[in-house]
Protein backbone atom coordinates (compact mmCIF):
# COMPACT_ATOMS: atom_id res chain seq x y z
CA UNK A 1 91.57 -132.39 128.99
CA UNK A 2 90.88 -130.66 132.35
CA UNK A 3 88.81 -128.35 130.41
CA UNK A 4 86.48 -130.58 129.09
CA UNK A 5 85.92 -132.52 132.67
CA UNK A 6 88.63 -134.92 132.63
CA UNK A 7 89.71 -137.99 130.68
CA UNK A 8 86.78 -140.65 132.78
CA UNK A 9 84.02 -138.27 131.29
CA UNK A 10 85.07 -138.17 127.92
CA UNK A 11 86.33 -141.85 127.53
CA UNK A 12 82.86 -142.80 126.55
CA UNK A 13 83.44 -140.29 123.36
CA UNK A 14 86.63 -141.54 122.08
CA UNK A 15 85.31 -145.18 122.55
CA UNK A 16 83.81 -144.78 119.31
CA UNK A 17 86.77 -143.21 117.83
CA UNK A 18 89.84 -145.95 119.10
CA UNK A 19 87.56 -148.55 117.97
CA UNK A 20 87.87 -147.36 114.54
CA UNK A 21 91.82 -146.49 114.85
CA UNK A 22 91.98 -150.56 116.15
CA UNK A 23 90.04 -151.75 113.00
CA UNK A 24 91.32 -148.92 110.32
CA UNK A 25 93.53 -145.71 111.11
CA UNK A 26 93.84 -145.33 107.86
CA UNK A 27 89.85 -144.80 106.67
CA UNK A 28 89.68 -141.27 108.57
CA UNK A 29 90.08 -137.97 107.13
CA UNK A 30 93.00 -137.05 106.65
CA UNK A 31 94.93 -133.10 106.34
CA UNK A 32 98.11 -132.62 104.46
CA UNK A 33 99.71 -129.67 103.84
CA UNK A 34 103.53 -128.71 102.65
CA UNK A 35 105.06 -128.65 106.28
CA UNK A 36 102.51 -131.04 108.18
CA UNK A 37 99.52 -133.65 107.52
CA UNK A 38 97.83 -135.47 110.03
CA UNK A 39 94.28 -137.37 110.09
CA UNK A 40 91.29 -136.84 112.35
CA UNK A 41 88.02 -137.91 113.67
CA UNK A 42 85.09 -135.86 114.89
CA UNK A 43 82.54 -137.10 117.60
CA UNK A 44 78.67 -136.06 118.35
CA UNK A 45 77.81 -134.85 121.21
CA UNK A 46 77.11 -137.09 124.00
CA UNK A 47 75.31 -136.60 126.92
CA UNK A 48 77.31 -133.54 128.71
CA UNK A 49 80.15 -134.20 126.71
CA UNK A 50 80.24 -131.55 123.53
CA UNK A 51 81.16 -132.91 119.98
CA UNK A 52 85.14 -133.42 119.47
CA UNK A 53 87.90 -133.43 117.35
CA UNK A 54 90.12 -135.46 117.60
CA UNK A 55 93.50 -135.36 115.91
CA UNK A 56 96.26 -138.39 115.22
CA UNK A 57 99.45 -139.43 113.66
CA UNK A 58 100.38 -143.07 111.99
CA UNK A 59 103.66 -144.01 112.14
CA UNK A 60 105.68 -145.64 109.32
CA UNK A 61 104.76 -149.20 111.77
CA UNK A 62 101.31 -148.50 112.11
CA UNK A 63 101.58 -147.23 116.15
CA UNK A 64 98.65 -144.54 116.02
CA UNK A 65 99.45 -141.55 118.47
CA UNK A 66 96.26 -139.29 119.65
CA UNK A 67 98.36 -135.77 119.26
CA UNK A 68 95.49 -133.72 120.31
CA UNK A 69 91.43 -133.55 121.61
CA UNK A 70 89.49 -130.38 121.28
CA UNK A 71 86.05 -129.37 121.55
CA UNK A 72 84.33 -128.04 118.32
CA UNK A 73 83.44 -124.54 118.34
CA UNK A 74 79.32 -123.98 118.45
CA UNK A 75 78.52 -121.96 115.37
C-alpha cells in the first residue's frame, strides 16, 4: 500500500469495488486452479491513482477478506 501512496489516496478506488462485495461478492471474476482459487476486481484509473487489482476470498459464511491490492502493469 505504501507504494501506491497510502490507503486515504486509494480509498476512493476501492469505493467502487466494496460496494459491489456489500451487494454481491459472488458476481466478480473469479480464478480457480488445482491448489488455489480466489475472485477479483479490477479498477480504472482515477485521478493519480493507476488502475488496480484487487484480489479476495469468501468464506464458507460469506465474510469477504481483501487478500491483496496491486497496481496493473502498463502495457
Amino acid at each position: 500500500m505504501s507504494r501506491l501512496g497510502g490507503y486515504r489516496i486509494i480509498d476512493a478506488a476501492l469505493d467502487t469495488v466494496i460496494d459491489g462485495l456489500r451487494r454481491n461478492p459472488f458476481g466478480f471474476d473469479k480464478f480457480e486452479s488445482d491448489l488455489f482459487s480466489f475472485r477479483y476486481a479490477r479498477t480504472a484509473q482515477m485521478g493519480g491513482v493507476p488502475p488496480l487489482y484487487v484480489i479476495f476470498t469468501i468464506e464458507a459464511d460469506r465474510t469477504v477478506t481483501l487478500v491483496h491490492v496491486e497496481e496493473i502493469a502498463a502495457v
